[in-house]
N, C-alpha and C. Protein backbone atom coordinates (compact mmCIF):
# COMPACT_ATOMS: atom_id res chain seq x y z
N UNK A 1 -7.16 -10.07 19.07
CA UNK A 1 -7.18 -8.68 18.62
C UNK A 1 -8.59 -8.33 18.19
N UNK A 2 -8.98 -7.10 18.36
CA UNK A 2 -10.45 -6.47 17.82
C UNK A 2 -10.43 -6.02 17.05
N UNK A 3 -10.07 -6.59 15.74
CA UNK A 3 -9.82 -6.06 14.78
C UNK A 3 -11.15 -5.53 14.42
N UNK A 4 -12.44 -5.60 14.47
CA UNK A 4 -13.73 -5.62 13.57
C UNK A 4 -13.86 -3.98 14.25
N UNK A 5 -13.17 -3.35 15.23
CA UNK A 5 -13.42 -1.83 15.67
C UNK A 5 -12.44 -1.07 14.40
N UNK A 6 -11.32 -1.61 13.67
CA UNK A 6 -10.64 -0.73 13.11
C UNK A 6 -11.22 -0.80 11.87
N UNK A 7 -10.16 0.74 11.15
CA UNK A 7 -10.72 1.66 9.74
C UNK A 7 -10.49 0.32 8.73
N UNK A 8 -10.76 0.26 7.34
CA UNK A 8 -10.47 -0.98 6.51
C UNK A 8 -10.26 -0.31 5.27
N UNK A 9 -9.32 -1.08 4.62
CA UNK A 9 -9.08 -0.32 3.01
C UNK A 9 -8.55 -1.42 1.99
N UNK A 10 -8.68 -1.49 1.26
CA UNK A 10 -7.83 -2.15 -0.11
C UNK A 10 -6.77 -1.78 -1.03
N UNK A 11 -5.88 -2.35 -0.86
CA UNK A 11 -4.59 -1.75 -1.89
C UNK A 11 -5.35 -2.02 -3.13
N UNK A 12 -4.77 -0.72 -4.02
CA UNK A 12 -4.96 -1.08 -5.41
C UNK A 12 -6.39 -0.22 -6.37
N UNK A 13 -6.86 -0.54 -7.34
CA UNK A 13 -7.66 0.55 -7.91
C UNK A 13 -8.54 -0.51 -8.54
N UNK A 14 -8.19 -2.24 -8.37
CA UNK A 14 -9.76 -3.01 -8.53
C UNK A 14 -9.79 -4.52 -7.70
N UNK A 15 -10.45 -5.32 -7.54
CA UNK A 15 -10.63 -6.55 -6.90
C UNK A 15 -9.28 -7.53 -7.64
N UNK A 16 -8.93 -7.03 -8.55
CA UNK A 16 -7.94 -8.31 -9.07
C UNK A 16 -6.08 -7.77 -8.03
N UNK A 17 -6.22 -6.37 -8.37
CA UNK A 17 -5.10 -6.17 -7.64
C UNK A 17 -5.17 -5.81 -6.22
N UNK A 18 -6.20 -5.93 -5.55
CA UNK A 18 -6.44 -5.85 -4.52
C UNK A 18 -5.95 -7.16 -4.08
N UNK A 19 -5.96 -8.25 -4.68
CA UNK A 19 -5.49 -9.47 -3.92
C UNK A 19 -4.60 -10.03 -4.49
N UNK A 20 -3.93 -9.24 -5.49
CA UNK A 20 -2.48 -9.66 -5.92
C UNK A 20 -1.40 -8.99 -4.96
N UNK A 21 -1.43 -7.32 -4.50
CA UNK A 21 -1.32 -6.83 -3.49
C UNK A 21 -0.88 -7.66 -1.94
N UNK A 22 -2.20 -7.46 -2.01
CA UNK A 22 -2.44 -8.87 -0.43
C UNK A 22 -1.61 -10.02 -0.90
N UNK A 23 -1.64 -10.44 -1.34
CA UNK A 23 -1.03 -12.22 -1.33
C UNK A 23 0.44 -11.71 -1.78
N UNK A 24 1.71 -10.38 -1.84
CA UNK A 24 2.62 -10.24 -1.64
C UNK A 24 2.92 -9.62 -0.47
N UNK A 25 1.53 -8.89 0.48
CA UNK A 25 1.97 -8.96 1.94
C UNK A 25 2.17 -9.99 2.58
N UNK A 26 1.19 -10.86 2.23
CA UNK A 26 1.02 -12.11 2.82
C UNK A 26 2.29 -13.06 2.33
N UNK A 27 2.94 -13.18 1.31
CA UNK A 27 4.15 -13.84 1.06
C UNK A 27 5.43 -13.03 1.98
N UNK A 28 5.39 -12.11 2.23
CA UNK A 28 6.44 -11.28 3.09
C UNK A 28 7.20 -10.32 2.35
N UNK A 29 6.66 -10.33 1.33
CA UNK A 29 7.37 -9.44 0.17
C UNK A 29 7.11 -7.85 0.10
N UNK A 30 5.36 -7.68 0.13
CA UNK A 30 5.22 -6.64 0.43
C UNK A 30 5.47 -5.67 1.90
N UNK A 31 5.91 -4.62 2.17
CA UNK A 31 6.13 -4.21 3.64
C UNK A 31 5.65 -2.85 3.45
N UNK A 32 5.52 -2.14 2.66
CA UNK A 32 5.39 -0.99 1.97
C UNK A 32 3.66 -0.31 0.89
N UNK A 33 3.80 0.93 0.94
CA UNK A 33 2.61 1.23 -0.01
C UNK A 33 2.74 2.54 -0.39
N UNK A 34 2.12 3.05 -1.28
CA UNK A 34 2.10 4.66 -1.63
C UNK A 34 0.89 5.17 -2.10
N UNK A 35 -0.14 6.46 -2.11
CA UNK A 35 -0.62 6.64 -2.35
C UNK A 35 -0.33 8.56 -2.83
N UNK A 36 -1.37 9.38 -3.51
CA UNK A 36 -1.13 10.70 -3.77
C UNK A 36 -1.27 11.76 -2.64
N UNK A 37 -1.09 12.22 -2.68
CA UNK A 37 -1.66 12.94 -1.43
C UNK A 37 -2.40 13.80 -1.55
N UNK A 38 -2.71 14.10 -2.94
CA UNK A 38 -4.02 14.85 -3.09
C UNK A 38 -5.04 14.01 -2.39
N UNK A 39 -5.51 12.76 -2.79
CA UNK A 39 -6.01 11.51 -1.78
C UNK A 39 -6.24 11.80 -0.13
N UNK A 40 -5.41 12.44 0.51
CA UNK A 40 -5.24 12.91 1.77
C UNK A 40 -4.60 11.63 2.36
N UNK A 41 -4.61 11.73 4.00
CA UNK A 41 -3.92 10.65 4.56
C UNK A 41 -4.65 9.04 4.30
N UNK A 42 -5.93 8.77 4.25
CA UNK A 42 -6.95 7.79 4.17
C UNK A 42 -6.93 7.25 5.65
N UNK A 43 -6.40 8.06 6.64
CA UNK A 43 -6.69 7.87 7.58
C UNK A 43 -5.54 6.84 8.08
N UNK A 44 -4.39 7.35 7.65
CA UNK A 44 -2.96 6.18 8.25
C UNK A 44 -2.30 7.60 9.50
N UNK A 45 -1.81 7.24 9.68
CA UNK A 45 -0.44 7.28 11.14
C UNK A 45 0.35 6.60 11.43
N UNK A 46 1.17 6.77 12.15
CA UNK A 46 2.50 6.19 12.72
C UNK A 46 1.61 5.60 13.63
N UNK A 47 2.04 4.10 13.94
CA UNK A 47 1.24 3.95 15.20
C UNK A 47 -0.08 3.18 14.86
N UNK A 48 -0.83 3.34 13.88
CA UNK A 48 -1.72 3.14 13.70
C UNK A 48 -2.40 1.95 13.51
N UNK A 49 -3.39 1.42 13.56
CA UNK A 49 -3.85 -0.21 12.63
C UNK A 49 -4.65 -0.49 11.95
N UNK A 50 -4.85 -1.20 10.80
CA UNK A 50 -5.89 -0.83 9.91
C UNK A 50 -6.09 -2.67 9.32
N UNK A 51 -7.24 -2.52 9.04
CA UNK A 51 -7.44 -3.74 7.93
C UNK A 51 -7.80 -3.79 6.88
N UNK A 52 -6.72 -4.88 5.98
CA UNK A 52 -6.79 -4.47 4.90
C UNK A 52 -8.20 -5.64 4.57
N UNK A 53 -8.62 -5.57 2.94
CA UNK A 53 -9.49 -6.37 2.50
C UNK A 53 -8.88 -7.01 1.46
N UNK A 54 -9.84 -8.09 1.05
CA UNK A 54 -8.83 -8.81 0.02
C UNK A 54 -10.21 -7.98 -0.80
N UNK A 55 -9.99 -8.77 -2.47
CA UNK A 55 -10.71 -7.81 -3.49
C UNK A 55 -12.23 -8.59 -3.52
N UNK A 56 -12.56 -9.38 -2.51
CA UNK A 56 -13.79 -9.99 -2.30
C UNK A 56 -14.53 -8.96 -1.12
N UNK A 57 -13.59 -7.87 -0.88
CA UNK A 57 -13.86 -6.57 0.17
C UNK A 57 -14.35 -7.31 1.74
N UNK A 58 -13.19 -8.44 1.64
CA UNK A 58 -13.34 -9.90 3.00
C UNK A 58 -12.12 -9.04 3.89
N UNK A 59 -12.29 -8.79 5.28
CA UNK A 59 -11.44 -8.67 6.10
C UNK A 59 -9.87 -9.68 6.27
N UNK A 60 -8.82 -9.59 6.02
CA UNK A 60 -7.73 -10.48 5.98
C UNK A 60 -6.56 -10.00 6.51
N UNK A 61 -6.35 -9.20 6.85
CA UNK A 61 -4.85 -8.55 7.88
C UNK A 61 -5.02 -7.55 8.34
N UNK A 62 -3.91 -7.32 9.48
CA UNK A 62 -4.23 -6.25 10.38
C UNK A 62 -2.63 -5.52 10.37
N UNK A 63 -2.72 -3.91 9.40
CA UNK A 63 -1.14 -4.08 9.42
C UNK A 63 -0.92 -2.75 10.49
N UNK A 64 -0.24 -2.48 10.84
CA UNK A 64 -0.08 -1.18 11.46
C UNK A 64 1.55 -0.14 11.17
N UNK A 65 1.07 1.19 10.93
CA UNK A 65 1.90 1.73 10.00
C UNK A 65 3.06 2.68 10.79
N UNK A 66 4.51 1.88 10.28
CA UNK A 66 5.60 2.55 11.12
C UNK A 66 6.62 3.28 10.71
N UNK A 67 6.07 3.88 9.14
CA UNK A 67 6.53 5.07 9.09
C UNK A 67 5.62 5.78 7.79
N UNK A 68 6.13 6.77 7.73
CA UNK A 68 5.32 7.76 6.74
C UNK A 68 5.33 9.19 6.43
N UNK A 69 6.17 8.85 5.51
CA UNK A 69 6.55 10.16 4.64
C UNK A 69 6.07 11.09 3.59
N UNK A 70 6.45 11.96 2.90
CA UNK A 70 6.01 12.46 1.85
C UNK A 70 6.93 12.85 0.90
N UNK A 71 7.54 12.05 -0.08
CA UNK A 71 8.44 12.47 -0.93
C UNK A 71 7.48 12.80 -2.19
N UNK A 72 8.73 13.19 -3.33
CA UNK A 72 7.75 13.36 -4.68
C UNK A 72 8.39 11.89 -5.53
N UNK A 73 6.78 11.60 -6.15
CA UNK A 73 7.15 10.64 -6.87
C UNK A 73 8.85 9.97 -7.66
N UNK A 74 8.94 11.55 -8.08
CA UNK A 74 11.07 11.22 -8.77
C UNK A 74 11.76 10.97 -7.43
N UNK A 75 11.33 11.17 -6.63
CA UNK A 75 12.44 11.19 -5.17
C UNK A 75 12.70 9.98 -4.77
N UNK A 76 11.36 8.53 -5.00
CA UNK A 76 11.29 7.72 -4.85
C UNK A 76 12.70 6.63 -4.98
N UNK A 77 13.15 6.11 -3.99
CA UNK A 77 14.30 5.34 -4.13
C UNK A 77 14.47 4.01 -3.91
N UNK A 78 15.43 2.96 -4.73
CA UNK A 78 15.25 1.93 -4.32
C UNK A 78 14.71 1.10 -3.84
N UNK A 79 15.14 1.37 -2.53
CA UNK A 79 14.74 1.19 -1.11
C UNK A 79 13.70 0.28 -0.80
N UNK A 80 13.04 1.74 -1.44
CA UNK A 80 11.39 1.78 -0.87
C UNK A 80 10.58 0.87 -2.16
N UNK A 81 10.83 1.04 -3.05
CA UNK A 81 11.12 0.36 -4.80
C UNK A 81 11.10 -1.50 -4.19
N UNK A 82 12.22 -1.70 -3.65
CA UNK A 82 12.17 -3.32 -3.09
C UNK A 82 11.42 -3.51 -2.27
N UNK A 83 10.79 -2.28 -0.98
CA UNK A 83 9.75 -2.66 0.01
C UNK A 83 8.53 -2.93 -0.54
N UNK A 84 8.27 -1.81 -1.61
CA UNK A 84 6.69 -2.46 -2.18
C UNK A 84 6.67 -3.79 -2.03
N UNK A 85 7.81 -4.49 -3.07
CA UNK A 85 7.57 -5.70 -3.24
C UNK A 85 7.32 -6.43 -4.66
N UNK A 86 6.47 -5.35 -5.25
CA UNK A 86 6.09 -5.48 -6.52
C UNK A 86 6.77 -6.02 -7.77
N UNK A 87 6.51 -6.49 -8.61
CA UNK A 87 7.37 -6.87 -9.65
C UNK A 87 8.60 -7.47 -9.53
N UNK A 88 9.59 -7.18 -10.32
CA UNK A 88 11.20 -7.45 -9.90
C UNK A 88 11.83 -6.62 -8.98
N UNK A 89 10.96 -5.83 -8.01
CA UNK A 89 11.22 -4.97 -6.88
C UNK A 89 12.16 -3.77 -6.95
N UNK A 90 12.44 -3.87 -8.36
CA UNK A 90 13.28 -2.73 -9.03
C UNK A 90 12.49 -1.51 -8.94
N UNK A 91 13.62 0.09 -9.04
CA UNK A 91 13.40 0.94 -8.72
C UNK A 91 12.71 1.28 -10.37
N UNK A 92 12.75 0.91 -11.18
CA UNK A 92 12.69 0.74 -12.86
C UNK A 92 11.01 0.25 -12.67
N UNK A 93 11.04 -0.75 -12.31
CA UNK A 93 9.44 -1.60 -12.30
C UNK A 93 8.49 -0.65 -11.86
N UNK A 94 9.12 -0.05 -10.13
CA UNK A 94 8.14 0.86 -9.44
C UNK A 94 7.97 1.80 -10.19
N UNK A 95 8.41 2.90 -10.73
CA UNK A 95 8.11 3.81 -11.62
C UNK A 95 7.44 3.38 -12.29
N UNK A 96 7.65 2.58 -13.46
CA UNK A 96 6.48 2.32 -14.47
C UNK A 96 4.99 1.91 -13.89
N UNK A 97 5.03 1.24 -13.18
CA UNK A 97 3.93 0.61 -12.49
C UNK A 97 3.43 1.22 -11.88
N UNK A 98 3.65 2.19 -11.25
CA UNK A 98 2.92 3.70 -10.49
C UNK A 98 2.50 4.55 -11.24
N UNK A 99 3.54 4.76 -12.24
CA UNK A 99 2.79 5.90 -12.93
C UNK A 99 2.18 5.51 -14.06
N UNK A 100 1.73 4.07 -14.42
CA UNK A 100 0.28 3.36 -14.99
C UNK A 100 -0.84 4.05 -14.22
N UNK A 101 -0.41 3.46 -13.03
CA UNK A 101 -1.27 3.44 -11.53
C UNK A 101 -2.46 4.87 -11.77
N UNK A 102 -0.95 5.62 -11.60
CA UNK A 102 -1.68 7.09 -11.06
C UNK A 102 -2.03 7.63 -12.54
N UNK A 103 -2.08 7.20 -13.74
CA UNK A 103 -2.39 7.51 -14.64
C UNK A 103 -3.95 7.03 -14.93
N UNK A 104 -4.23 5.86 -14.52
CA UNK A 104 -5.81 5.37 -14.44
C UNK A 104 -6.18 6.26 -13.45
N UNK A 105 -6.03 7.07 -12.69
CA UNK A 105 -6.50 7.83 -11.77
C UNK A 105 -7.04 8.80 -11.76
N UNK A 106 -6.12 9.49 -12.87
CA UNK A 106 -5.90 10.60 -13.33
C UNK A 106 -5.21 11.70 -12.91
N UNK A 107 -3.98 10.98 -11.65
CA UNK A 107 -3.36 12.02 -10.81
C UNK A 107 -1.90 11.65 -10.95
N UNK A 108 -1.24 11.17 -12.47
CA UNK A 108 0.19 11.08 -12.49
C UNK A 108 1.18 12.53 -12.67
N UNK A 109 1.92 12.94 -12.35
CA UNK A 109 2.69 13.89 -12.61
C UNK A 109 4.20 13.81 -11.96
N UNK A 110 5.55 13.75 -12.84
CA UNK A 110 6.56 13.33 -12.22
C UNK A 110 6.77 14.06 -11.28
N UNK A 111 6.37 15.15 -10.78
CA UNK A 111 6.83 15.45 -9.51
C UNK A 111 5.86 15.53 -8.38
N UNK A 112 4.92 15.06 -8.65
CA UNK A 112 3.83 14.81 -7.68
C UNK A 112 4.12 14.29 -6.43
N UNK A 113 3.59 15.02 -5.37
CA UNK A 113 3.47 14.55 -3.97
C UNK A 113 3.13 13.10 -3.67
N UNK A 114 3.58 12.05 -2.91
CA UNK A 114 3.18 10.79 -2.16
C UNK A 114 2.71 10.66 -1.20
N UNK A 115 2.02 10.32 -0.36
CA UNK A 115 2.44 10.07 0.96
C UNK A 115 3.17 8.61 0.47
N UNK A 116 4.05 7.79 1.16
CA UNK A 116 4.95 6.96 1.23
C UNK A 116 5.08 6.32 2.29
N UNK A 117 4.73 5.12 2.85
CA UNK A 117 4.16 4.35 4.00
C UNK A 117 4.87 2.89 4.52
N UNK A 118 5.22 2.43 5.20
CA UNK A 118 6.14 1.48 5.30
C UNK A 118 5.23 0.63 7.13
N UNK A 119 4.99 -0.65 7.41
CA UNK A 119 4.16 -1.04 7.76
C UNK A 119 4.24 -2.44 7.99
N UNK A 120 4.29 -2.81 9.33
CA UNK A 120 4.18 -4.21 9.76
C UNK A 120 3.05 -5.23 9.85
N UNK A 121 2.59 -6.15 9.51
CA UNK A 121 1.98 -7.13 9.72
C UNK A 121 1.49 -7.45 11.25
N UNK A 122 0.50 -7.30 11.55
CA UNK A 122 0.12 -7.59 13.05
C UNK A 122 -0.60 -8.66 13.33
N UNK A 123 -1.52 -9.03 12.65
CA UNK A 123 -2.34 -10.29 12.47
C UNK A 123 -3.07 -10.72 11.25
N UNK A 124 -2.89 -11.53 11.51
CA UNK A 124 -4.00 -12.42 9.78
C UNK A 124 -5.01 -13.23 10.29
N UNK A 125 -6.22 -12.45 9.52
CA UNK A 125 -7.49 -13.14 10.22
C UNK A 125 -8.15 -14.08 9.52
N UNK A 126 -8.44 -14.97 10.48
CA UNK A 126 -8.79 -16.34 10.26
C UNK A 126 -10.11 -16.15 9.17
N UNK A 127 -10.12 -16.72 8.49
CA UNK A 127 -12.15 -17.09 7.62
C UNK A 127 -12.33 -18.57 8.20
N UNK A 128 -13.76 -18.47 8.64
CA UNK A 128 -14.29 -19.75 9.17
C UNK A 128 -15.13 -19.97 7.52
């Protein structure tokens, strides 16, 4: 795969959760992500492929995104709550933990727009 032609991004808002993140995609836990949408798309699609970085901003997976929605933050369900992955994958955890999130941001508001993203694993790239 050519991965070194595609867009690149980091989950998360510093180097520590950037690769706490990663290492629950990489366990199979994570499948999922969310961001504001004031933020805009960051350049995802259906279809799409991207690489992520670990928080050393090192190239390490190639996921590509197969679905993507826009609910409001309260709309958020379950579901999608266990796809993150995060925490005890509870719909309880995700809330709190997002709206920490989007509170260091400065863009929490319970009814705030998401985009809402769900996303397969395509390759994991080797470090020599």
């Amino acid at each position: 795969m050519n991965w070194r032609e595609l867009e690149a991004f980091s989950f998360g808002d510093s180097p520590a959760l950037a690769d706490q993140l990663l290492g629950l995609v990489l366990e199979g836990k994570k499948r999922a992500t969310c961001w504001a949408t004031s933020e805009g798309l960051k350049g995802a699609l259906v279809g799409m492929s991207m690489v992520v970085l670990d928080g050393k901003r090192r190239p390490s997976i190639v996921l590509t995104t197969n679905e993507l929605v826009q609910p409001r933050f309260d709309d958020v369900d379950e579901q999608f709550a266990y796809d993150e992955g995060e925490g005890d994958r509870s719909l309880a955890y995700w809330r709190e933990a997002h709206k920490r999130y989007f509170t260091r941001l400065g863009l929490f508001q319970p009814d705030m727009m998401l985009w809402r993203e769900r996303f397969n694993v395509e390759y994991v790239i080797e470090r020599y």
